[in-house]
N, C-alpha and C. Protein backbone atom coordinates (compact mmCIF):
# COMPACT_ATOMS: atom_id res chain seq x y z
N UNK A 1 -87.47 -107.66 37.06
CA UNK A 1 -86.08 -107.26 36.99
C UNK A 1 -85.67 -106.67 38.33
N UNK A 2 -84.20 -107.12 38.66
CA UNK A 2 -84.01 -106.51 40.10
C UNK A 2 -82.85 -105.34 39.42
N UNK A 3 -82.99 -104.13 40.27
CA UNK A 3 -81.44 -103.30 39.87
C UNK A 3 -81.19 -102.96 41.07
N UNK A 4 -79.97 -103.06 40.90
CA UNK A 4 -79.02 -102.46 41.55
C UNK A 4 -78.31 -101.04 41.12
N UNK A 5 -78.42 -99.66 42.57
CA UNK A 5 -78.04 -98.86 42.11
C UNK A 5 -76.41 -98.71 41.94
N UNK A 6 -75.76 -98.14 41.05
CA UNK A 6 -74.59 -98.21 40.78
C UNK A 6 -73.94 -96.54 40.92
N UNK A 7 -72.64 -96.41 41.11
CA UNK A 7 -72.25 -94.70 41.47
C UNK A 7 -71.33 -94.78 39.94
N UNK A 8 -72.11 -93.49 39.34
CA UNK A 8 -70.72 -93.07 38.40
C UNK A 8 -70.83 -91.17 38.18
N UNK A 9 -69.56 -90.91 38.29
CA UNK A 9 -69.02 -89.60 38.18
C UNK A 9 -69.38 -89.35 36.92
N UNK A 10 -70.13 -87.83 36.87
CA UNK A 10 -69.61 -87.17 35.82
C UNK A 10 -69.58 -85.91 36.13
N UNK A 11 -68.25 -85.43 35.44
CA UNK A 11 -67.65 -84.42 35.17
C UNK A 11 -68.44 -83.32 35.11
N UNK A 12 -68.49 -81.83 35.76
CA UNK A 12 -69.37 -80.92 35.68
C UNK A 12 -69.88 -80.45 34.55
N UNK A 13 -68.38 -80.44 33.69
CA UNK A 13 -68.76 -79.61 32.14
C UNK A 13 -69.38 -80.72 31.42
N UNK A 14 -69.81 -82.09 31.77
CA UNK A 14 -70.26 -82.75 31.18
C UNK A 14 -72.30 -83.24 31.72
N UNK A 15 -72.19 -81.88 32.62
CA UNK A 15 -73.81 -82.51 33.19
C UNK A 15 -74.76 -82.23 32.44
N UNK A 16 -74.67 -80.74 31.67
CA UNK A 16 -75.42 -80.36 30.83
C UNK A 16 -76.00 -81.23 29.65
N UNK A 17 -74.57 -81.60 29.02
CA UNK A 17 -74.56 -82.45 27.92
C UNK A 17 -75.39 -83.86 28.64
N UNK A 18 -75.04 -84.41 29.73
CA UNK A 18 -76.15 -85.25 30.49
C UNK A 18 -77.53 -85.56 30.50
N UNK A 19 -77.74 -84.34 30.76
CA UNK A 19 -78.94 -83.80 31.25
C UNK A 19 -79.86 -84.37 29.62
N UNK A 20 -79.16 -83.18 28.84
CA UNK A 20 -79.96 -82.84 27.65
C UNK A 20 -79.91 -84.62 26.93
N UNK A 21 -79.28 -85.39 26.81
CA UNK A 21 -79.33 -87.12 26.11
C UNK A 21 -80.45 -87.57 27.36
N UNK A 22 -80.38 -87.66 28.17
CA UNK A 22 -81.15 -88.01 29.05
C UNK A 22 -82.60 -87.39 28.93
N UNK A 23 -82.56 -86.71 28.29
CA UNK A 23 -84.22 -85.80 28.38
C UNK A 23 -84.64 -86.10 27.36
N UNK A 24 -83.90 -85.97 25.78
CA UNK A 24 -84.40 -86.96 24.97
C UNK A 24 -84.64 -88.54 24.42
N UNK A 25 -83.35 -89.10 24.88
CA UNK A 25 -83.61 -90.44 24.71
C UNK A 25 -84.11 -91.03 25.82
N UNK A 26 -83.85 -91.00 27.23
CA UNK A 26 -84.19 -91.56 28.35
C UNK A 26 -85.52 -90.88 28.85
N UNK A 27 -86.07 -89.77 28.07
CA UNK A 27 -87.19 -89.14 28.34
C UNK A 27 -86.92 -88.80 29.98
N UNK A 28 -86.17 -88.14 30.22
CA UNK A 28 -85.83 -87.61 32.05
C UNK A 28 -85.06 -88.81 32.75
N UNK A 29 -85.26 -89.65 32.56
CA UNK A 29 -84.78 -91.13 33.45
C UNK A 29 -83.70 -91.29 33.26
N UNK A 30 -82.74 -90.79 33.87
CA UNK A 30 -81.20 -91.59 33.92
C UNK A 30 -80.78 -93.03 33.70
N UNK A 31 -81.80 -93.99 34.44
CA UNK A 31 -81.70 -95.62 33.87
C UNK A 31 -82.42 -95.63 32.94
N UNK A 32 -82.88 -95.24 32.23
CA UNK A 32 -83.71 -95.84 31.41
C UNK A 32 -82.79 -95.61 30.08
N UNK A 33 -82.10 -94.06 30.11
CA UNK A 33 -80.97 -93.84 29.24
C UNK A 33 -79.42 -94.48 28.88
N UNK A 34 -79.30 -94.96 30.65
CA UNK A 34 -78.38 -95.99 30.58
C UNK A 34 -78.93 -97.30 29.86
N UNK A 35 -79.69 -98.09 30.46
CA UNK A 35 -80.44 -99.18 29.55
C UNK A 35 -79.78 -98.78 28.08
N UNK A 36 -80.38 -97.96 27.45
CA UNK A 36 -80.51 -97.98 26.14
C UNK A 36 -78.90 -97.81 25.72
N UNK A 37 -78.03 -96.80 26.21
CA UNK A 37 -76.70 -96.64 26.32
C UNK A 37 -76.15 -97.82 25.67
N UNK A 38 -76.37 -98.56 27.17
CA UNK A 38 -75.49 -99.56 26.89
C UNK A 38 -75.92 -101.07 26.51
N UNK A 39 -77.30 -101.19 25.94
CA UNK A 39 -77.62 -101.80 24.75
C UNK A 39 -76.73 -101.34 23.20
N UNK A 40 -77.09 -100.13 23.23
CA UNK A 40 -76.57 -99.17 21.47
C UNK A 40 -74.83 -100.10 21.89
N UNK A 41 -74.22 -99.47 22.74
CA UNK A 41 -72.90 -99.74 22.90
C UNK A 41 -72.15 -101.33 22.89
N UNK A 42 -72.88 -102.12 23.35
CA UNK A 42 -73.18 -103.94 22.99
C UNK A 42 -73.09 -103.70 21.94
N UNK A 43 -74.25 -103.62 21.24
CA UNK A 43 -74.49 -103.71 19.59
C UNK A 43 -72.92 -103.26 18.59
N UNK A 44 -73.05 -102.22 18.93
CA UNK A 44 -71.62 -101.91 18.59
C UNK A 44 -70.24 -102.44 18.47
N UNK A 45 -70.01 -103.00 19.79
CA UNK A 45 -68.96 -103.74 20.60
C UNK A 45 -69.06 -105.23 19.56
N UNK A 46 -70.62 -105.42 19.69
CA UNK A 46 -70.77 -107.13 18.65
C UNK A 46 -70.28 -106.73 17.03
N UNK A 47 -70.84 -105.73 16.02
CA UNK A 47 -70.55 -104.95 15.09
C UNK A 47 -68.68 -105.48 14.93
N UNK A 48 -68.31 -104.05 16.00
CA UNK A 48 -66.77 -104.35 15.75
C UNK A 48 -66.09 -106.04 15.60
N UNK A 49 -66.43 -106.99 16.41
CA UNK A 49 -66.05 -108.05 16.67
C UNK A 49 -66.08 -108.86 15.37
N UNK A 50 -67.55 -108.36 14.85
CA UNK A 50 -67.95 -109.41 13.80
C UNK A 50 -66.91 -108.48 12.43
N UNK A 51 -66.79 -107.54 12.79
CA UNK A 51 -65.97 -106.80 11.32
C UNK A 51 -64.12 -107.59 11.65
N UNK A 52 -63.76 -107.48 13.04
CA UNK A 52 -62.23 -108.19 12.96
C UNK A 52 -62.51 -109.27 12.29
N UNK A 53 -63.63 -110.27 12.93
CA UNK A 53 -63.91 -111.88 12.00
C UNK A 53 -63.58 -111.52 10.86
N UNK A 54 -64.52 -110.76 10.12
CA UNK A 54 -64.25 -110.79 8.83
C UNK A 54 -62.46 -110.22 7.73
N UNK A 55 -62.26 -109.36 8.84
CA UNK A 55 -60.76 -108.52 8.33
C UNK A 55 -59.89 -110.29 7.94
N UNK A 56 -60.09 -110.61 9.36
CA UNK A 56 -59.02 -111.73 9.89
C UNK A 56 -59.43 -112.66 9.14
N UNK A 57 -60.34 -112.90 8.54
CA UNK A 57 -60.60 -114.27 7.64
C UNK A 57 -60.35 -113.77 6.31
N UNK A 58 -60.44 -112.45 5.73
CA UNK A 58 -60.29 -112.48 4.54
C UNK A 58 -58.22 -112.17 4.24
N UNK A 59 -57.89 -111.85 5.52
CA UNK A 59 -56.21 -111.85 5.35
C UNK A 59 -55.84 -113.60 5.70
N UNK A 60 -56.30 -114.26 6.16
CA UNK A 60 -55.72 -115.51 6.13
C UNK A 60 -55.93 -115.98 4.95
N UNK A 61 -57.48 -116.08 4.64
CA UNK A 61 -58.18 -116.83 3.51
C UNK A 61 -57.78 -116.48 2.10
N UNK A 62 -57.44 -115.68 1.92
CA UNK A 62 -57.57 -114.81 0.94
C UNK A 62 -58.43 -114.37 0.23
N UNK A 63 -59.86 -114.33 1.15
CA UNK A 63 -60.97 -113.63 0.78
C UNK A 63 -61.72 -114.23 0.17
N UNK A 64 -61.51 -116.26 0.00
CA UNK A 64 -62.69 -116.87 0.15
C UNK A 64 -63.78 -116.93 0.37
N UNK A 65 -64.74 -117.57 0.02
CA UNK A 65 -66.39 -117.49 0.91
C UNK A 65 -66.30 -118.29 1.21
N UNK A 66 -67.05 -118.39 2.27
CA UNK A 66 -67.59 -119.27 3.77
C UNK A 66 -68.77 -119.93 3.58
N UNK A 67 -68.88 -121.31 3.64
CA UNK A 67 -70.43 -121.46 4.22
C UNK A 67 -70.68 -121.33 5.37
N UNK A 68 -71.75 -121.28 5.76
CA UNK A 68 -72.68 -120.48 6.70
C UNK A 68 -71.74 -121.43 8.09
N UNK A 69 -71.91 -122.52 7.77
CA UNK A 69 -71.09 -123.73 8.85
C UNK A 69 -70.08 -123.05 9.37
N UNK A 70 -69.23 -122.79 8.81
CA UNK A 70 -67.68 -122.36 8.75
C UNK A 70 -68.17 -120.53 9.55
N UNK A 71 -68.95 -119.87 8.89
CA UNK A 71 -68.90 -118.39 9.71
C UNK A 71 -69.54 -118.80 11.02
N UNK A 72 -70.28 -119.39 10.97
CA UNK A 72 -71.31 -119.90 12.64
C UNK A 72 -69.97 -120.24 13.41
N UNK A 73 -68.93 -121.04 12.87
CA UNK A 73 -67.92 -121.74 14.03
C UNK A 73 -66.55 -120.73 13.56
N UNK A 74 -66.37 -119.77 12.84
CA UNK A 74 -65.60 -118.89 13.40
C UNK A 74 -66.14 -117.70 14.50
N UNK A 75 -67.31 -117.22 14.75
CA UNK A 75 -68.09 -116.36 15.04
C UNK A 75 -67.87 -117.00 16.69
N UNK A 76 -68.18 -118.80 16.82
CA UNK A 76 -68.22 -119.36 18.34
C UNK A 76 -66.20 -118.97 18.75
N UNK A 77 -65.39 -119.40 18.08
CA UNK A 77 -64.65 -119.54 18.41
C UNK A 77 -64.07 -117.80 19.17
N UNK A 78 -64.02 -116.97 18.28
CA UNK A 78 -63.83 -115.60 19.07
C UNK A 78 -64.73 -115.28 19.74
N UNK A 79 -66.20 -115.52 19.86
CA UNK A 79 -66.69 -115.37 21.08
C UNK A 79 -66.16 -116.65 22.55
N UNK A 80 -65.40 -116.91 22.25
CA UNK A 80 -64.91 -117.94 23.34
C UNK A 80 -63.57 -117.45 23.89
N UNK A 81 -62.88 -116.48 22.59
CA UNK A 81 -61.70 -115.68 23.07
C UNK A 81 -62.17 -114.24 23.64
């Protein structure tokens, strides 16, 4: 893996609070806490996406079921938007 270092600000009243996520989840390592950060935060981001799919299909559909076909190629299509 290659990294590249990256600059981000944080806020003084926020170093503590830093410090201390970083000491437990990143075990001291600032990247290693980011890594995980912003894995959790992906996951999330995919979560939300896949819950609009579902909002938005059950207000069109009227709350039909899907075969698997049909969720696989709504799932491609908003990942394409």
């Amino acid at each position: 893996m290659v990294a590249k270092t990256v600059g981000i600000a944080v806020a003084d009243e926020l170093r503590a609070a830093l410090d201390e996520v970083v000491e437990h989840y990143g075990r001291g390592n600032r990247s290693e806490f980011l890594r995980l950060a912003v894995r959790d935060y992906q996951g999330r981001l995919r979560l939300e996406r896949l819950q609009a799919i579902r909002e938005q299909a059950r207000a069109e559909r009227g709350g039909r079921r899907y075969t698997s076909d049909e969720v696989r190629e709504l799932i491609r299509e908003a990942a394409a938007s």
